[in-house]
PDB file of N, CA and C in Angstrom:
ATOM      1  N   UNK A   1      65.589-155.147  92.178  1.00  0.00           N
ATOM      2  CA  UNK A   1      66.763-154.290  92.155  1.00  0.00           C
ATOM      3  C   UNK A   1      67.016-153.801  93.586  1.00  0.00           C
ATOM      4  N   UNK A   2      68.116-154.489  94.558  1.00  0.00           N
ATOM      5  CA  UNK A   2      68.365-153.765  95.572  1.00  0.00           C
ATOM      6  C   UNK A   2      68.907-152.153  95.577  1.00  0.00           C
ATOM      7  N   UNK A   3      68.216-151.282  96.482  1.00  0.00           N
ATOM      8  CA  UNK A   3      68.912-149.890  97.016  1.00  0.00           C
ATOM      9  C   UNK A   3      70.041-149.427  96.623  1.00  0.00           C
ATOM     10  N   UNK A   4      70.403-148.454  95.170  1.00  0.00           N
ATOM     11  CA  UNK A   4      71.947-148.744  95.716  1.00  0.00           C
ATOM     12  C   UNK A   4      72.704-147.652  97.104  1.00  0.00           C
ATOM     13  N   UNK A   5      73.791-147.708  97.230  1.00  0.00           N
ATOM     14  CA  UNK A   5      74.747-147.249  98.193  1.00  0.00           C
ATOM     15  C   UNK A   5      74.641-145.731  98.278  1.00  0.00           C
ATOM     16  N   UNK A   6      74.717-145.503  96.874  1.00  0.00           N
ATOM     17  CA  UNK A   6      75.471-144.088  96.675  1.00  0.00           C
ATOM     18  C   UNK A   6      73.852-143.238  96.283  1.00  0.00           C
ATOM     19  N   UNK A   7      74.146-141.989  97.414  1.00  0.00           N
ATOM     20  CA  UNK A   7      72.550-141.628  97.534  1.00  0.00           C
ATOM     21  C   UNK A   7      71.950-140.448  96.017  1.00  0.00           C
ATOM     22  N   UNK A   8      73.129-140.512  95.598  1.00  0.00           N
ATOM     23  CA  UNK A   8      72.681-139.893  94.053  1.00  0.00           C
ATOM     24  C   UNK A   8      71.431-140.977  93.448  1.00  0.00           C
ATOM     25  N   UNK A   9      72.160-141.999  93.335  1.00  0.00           N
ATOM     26  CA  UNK A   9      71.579-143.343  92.772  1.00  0.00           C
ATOM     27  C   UNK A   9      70.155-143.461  93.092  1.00  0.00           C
ATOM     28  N   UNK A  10      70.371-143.596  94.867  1.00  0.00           N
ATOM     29  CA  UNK A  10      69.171-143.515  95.620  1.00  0.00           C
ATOM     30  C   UNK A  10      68.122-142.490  95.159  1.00  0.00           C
ATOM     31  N   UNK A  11      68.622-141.245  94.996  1.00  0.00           N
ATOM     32  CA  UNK A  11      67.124-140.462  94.525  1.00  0.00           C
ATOM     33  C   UNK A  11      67.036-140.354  93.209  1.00  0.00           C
ATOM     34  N   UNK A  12      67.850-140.993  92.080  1.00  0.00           N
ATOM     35  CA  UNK A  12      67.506-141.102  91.208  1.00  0.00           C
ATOM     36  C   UNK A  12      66.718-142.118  90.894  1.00  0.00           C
ATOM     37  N   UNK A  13      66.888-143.208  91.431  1.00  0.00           N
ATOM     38  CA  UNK A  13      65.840-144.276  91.595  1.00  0.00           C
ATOM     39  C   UNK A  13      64.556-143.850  92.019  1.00  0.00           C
ATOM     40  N   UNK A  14      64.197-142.953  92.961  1.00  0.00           N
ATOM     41  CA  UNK A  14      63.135-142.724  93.812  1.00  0.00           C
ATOM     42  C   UNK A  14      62.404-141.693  92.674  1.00  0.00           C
ATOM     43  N   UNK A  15      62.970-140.734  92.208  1.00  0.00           N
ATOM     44  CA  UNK A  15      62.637-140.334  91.021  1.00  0.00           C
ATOM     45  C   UNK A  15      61.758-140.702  89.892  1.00  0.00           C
ATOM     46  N   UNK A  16      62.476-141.931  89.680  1.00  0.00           N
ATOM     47  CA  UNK A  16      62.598-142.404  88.329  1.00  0.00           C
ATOM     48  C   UNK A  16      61.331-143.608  88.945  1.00  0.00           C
ATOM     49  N   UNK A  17      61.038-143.956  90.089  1.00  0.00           N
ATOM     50  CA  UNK A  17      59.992-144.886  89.936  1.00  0.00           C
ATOM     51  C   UNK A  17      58.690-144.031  90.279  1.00  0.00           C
ATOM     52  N   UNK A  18      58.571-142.985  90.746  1.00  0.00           N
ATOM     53  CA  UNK A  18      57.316-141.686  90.952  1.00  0.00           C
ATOM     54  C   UNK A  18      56.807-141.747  89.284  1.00  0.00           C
ATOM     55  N   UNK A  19      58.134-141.136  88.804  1.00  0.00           N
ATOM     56  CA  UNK A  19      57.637-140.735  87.695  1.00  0.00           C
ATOM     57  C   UNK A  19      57.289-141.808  86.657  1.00  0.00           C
ATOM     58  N   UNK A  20      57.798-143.439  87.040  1.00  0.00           N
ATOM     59  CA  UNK A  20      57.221-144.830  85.747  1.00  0.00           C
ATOM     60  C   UNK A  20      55.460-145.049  86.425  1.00  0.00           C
ATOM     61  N   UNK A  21      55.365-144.444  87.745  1.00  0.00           N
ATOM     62  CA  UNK A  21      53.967-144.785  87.720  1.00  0.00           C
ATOM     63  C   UNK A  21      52.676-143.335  87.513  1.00  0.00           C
ATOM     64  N   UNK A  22      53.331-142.526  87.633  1.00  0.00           N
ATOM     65  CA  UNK A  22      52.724-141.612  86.906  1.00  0.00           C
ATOM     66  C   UNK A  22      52.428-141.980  85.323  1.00  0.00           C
ATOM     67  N   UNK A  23      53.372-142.530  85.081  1.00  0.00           N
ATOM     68  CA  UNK A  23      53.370-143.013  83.115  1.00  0.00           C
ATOM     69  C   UNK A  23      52.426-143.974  82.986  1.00  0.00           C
ATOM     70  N   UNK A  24      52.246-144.737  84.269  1.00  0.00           N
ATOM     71  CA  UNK A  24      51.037-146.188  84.014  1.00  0.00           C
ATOM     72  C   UNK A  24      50.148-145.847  84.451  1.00  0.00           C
ATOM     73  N   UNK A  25      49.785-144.831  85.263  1.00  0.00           N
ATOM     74  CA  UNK A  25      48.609-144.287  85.363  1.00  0.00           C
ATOM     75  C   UNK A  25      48.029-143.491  83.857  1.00  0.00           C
ATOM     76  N   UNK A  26      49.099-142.626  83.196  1.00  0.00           N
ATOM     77  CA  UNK A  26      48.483-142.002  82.137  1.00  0.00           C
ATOM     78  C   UNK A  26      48.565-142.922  81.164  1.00  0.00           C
ATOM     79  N   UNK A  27      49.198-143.802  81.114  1.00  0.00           N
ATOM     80  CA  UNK A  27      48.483-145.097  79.831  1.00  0.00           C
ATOM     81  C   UNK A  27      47.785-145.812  80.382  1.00  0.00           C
ATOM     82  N   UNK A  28      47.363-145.935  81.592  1.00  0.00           N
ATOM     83  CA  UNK A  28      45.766-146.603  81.176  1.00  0.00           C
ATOM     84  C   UNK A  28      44.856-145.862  81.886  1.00  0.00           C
ATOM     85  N   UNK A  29      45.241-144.274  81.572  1.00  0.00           N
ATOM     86  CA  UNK A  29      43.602-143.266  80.915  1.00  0.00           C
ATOM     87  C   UNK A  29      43.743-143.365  80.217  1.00  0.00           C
ATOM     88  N   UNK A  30      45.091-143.736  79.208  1.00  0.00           N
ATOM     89  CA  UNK A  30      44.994-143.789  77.068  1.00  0.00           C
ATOM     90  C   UNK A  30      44.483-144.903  77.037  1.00  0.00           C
ATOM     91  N   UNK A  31      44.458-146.089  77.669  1.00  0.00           N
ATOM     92  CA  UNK A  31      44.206-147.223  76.827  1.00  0.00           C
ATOM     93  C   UNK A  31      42.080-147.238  77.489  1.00  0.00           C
ATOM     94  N   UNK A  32      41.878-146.748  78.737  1.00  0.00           N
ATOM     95  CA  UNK A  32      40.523-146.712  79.074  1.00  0.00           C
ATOM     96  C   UNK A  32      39.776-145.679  77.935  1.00  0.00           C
ATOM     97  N   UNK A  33      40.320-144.778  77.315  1.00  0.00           N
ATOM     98  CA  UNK A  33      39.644-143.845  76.799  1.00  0.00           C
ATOM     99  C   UNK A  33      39.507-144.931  75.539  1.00  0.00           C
ATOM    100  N   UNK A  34      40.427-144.996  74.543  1.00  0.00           N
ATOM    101  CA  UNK A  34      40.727-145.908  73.339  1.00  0.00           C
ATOM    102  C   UNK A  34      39.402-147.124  73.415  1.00  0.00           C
ATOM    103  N   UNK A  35      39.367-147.659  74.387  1.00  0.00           N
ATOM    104  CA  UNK A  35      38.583-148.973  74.458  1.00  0.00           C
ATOM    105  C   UNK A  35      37.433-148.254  74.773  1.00  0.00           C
ATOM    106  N   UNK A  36      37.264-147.118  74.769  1.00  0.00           N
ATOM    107  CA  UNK A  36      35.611-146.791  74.980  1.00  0.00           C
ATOM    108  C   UNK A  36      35.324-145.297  73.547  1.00  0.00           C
ATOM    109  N   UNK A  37      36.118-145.743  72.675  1.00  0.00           N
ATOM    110  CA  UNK A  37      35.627-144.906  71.485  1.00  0.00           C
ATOM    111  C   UNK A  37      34.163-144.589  71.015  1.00  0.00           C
ATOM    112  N   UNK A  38      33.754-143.513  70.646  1.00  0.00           N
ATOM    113  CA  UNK A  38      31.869-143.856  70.305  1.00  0.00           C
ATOM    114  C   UNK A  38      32.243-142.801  69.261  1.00  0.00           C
ATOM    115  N   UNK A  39      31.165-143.124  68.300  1.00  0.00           N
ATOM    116  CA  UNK A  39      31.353-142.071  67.187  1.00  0.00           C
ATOM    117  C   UNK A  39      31.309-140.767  67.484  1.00  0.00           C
ATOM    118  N   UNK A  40      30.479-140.220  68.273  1.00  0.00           N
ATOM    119  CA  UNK A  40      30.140-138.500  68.195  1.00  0.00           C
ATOM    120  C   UNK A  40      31.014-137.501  68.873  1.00  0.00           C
ATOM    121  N   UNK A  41      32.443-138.745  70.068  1.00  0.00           N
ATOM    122  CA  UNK A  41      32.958-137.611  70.663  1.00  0.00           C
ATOM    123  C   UNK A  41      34.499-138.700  70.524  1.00  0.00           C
ATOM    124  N   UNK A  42      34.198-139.556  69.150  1.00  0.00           N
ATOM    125  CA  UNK A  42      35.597-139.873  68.772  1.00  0.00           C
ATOM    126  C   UNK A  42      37.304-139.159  68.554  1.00  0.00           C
ATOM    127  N   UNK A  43      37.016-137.548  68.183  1.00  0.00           N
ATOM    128  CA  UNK A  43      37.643-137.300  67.727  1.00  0.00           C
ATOM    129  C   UNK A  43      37.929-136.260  69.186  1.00  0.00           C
ATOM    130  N   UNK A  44      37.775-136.278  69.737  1.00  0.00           N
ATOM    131  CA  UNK A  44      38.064-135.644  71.348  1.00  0.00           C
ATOM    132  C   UNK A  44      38.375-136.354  72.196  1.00  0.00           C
ATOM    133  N   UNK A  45      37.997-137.850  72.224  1.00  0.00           N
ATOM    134  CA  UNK A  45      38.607-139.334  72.863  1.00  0.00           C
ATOM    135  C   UNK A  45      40.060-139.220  72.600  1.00  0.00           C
ATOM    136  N   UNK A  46      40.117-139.282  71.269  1.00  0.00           N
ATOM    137  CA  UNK A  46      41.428-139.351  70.734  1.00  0.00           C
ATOM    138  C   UNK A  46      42.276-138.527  70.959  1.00  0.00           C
ATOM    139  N   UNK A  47      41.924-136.819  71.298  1.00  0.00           N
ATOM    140  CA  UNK A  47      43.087-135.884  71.152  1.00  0.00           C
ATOM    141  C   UNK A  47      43.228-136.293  73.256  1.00  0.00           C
ATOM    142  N   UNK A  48      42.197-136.657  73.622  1.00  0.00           N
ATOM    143  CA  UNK A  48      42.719-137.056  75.196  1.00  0.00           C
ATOM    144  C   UNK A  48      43.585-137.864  75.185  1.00  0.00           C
ATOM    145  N   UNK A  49      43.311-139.044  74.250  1.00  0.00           N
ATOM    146  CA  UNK A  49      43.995-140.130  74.356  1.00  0.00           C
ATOM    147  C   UNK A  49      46.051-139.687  73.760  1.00  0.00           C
ATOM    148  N   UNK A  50      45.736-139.053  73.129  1.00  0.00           N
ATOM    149  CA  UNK A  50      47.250-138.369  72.614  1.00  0.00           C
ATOM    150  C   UNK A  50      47.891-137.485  73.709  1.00  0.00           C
ATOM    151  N   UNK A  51      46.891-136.899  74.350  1.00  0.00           N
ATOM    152  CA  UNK A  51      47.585-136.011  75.243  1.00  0.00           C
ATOM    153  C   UNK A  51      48.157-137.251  76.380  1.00  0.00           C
ATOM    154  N   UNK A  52      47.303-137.968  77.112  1.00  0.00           N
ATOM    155  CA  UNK A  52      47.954-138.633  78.198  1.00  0.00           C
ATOM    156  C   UNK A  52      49.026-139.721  77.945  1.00  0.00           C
ATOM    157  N   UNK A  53      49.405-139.931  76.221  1.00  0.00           N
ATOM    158  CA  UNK A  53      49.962-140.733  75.945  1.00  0.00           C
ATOM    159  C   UNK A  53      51.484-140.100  76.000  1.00  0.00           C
ATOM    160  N   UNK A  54      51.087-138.758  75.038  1.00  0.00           N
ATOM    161  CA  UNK A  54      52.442-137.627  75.477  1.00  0.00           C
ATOM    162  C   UNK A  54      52.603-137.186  77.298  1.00  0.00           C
ATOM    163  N   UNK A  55      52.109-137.303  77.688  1.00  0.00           N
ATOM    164  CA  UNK A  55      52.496-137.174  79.368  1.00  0.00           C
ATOM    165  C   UNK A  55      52.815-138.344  79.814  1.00  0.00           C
ATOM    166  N   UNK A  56      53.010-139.652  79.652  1.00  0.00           N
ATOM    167  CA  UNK A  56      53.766-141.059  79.228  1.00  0.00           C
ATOM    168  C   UNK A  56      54.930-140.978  79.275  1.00  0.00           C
ATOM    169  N   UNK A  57      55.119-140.478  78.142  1.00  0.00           N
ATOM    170  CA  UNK A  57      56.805-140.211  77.609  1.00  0.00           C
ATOM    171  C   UNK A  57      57.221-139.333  78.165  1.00  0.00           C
ATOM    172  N   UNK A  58      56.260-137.791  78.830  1.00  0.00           N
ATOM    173  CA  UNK A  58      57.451-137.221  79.498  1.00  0.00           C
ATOM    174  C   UNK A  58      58.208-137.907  80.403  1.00  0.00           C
ATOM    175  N   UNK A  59      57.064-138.360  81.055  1.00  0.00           N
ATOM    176  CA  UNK A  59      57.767-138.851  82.411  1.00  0.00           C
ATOM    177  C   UNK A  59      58.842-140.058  82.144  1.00  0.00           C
ATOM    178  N   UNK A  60      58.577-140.460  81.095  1.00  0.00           N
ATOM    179  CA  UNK A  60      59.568-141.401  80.508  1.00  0.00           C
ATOM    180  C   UNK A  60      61.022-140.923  80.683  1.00  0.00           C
ATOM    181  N   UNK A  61      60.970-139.952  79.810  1.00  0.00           N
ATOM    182  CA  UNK A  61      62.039-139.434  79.072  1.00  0.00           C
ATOM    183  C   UNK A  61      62.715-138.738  80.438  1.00  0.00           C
ATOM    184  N   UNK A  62      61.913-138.310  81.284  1.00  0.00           N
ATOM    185  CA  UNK A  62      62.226-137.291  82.377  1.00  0.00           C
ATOM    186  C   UNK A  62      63.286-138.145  83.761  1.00  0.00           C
ATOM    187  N   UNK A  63      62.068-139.485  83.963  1.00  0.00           N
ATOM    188  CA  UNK A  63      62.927-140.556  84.618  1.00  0.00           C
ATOM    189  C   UNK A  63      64.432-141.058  83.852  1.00  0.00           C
ATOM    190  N   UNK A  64      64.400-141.066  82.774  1.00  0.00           N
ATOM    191  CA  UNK A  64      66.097-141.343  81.717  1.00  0.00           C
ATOM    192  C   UNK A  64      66.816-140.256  82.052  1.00  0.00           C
ATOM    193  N   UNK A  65      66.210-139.544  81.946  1.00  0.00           N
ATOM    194  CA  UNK A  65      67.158-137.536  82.720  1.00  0.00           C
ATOM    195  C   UNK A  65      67.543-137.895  84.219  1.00  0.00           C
ATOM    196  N   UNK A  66      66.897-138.387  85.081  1.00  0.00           N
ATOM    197  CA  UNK A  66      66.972-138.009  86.439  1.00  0.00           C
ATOM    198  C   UNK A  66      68.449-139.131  86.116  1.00  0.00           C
ATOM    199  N   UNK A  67      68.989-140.063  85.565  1.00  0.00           N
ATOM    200  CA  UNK A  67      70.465-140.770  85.744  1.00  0.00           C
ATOM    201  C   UNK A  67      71.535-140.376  84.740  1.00  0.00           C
ATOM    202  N   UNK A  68      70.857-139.081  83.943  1.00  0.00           N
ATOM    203  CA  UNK A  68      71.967-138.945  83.461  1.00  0.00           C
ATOM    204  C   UNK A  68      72.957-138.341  83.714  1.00  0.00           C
ATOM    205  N   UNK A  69      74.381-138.895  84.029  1.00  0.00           N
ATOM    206  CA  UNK A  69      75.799-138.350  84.117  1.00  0.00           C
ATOM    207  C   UNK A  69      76.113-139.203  84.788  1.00  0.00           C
ATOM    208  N   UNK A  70      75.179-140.354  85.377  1.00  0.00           N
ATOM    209  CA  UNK A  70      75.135-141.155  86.327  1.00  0.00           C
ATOM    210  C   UNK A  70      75.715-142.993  85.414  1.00  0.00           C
ATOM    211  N   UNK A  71      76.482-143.666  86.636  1.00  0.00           N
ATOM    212  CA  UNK A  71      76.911-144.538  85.837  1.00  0.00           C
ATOM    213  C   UNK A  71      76.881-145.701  86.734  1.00  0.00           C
ATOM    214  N   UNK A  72      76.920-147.013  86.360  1.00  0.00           N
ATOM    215  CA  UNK A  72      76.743-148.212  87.406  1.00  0.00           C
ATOM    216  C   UNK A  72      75.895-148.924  87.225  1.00  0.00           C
ATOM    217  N   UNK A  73      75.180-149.957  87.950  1.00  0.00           N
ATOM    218  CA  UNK A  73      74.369-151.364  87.576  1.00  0.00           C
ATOM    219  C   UNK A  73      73.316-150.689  88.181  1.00  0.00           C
ATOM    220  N   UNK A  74      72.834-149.121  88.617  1.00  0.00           N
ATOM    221  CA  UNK A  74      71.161-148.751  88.691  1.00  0.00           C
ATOM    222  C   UNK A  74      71.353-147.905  87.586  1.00  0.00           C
ATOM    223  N   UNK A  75      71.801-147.653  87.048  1.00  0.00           N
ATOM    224  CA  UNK A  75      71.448-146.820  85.815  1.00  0.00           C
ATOM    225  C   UNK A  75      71.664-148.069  84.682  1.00  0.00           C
ATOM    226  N   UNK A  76      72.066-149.241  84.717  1.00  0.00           N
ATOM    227  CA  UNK A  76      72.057-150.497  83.999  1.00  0.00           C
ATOM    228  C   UNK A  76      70.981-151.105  84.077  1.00  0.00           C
ATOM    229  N   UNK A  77      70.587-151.336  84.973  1.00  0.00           N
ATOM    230  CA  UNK A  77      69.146-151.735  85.521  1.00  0.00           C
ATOM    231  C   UNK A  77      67.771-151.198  84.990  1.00  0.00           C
ATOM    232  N   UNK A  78      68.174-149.857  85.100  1.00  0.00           N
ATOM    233  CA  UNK A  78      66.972-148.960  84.412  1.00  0.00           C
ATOM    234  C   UNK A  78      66.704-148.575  82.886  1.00  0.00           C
ATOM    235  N   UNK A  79      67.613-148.229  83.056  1.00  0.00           N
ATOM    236  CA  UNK A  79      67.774-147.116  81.495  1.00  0.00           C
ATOM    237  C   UNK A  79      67.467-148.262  79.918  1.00  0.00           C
ATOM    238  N   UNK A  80      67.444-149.543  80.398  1.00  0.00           N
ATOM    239  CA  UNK A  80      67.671-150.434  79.325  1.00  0.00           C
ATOM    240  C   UNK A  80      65.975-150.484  79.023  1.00  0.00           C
ATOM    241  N   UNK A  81      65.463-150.715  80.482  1.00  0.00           N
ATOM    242  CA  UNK A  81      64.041-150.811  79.807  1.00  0.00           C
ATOM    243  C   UNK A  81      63.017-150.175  80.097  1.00  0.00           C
ATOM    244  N   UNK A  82      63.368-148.826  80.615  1.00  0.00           N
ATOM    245  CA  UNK A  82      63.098-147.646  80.878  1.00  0.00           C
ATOM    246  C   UNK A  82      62.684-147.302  78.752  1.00  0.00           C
ATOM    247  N   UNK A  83      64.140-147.329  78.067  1.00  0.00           N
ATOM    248  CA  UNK A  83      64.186-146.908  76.650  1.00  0.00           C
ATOM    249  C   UNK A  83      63.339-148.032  75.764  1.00  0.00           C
ATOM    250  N   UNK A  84      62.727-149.227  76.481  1.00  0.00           N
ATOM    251  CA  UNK A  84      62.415-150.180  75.869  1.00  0.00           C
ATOM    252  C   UNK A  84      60.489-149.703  75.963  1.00  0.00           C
ATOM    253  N   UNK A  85      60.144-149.277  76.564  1.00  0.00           N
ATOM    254  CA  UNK A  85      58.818-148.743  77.290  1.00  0.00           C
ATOM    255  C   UNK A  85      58.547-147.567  76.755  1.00  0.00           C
ATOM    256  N   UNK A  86      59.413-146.892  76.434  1.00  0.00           N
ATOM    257  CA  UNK A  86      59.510-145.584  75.762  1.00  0.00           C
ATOM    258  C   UNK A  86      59.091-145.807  74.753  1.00  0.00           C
ATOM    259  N   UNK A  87      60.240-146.706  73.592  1.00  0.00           N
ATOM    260  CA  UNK A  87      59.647-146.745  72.356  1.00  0.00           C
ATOM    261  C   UNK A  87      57.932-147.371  72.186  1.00  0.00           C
ATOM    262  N   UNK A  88      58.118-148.381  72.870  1.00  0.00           N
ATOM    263  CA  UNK A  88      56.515-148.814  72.818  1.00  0.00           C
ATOM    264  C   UNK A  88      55.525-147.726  73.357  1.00  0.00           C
ATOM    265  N   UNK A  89      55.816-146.967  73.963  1.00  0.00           N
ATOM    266  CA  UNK A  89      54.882-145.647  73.948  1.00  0.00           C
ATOM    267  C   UNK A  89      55.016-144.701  72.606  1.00  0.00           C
ATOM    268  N   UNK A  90      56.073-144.438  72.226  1.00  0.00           N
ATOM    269  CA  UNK A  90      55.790-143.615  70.994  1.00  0.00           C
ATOM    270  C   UNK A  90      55.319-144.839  70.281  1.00  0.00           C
ATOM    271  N   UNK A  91      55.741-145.772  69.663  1.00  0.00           N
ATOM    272  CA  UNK A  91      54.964-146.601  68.343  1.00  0.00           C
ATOM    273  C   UNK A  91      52.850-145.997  69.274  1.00  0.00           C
ATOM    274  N   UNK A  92      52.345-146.420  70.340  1.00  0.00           N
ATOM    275  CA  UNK A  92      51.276-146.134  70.174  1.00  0.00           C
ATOM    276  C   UNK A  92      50.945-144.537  69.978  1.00  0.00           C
ATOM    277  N   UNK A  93      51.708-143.674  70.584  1.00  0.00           N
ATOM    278  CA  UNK A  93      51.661-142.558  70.394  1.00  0.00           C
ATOM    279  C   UNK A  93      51.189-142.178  68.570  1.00  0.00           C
ATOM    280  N   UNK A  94      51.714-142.593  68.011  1.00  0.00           N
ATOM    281  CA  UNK A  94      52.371-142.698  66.449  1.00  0.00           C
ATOM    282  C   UNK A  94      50.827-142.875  66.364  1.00  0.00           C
ATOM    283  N   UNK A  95      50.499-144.649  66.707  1.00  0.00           N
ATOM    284  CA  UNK A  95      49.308-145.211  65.941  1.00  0.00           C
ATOM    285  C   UNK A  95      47.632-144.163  66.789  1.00  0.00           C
ATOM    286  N   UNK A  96      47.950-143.701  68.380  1.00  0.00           N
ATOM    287  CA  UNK A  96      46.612-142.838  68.385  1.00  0.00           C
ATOM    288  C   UNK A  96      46.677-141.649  67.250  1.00  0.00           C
ATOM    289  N   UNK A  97      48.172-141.185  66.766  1.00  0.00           N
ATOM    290  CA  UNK A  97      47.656-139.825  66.066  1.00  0.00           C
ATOM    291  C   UNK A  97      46.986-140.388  64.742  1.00  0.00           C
ATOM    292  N   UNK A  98      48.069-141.173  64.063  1.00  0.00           N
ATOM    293  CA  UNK A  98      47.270-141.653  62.892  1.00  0.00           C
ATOM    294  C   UNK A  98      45.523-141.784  62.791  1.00  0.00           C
ATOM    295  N   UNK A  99      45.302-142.441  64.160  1.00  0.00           N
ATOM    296  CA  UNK A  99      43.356-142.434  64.114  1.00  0.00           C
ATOM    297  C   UNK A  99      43.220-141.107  64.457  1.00  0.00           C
ATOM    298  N   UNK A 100      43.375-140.441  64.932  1.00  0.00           N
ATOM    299  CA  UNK A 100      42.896-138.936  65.270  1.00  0.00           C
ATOM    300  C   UNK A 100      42.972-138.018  63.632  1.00  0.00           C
ATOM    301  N   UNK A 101      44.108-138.428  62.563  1.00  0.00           N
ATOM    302  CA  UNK A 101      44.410-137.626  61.537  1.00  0.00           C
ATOM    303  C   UNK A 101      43.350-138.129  60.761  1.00  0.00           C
ATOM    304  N   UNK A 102      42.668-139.623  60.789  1.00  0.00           N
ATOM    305  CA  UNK A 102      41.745-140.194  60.208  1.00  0.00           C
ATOM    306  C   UNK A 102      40.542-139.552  60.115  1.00  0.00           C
ATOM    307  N   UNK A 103      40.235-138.906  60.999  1.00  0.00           N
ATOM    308  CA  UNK A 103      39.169-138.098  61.895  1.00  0.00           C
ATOM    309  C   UNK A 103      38.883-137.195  61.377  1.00  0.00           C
ATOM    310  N   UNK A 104      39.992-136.503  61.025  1.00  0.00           N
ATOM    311  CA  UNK A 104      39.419-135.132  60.284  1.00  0.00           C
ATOM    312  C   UNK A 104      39.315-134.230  61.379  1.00  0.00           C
ATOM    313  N   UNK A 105      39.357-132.855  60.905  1.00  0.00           N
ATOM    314  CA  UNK A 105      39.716-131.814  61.852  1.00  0.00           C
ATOM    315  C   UNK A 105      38.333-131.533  62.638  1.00  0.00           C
ATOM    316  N   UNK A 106      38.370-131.706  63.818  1.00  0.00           N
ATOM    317  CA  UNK A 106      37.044-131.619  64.511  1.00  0.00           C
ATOM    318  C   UNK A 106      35.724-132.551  64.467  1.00  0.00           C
ATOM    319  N   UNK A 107      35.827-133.945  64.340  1.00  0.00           N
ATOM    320  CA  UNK A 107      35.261-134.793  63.698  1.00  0.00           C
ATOM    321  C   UNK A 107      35.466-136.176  65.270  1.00  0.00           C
TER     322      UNK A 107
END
């Protein structure tokens, strides 16, 4: 995606890519924690693993904010699979709580 012109664009871009790697940094502390489950501190793996999965999506959701009102082929560029990354973070979001509800309260 070249630079665009118009410097709104510009720091919304600059924005919006801080905050997609902040999001891949906190999914893979969710996915490092997940792949190292052990029974006795399963159910504290998991509420980590939910938390950094919800700090994911903020930044998700937060980078989709930084273009909104904003219009053109960088907010075309982004926003399509910006919302496509999103959902695949909530569906896992969804599936860590389900194992955490499995768990039982403090378990």
């Amino acid at each position: 995606l070249p630079l665009p012109a118009n410097p709104r664009d510009c720091a919304a871009l600059r924005d919006c890519a801080s905050l997609l790697s902040n999001a891949a940094d906190q999914l893979a502390r969710t996915e490092a924690e997940l792949r190292r489950l052990r029974p006795g501190t399963r159910r504290w793996q998991l509420d980590n693993a939910q938390t950094w999965a919800s700090a994911a999506m903020t930044c998700q959701d937060t980078c989709l904010d930084s273009f909104r009102g904003l219009a053109g082929p960088t907010r075309d560029a982004v926003a399509g699979p910006v919302v496509q990354v999103s959902q695949l973070t909530s569906n896992a979001l969804y599936l860590i709580a389900r194992l955490a509800s499995a768990q039982g309260p403090g378990r």
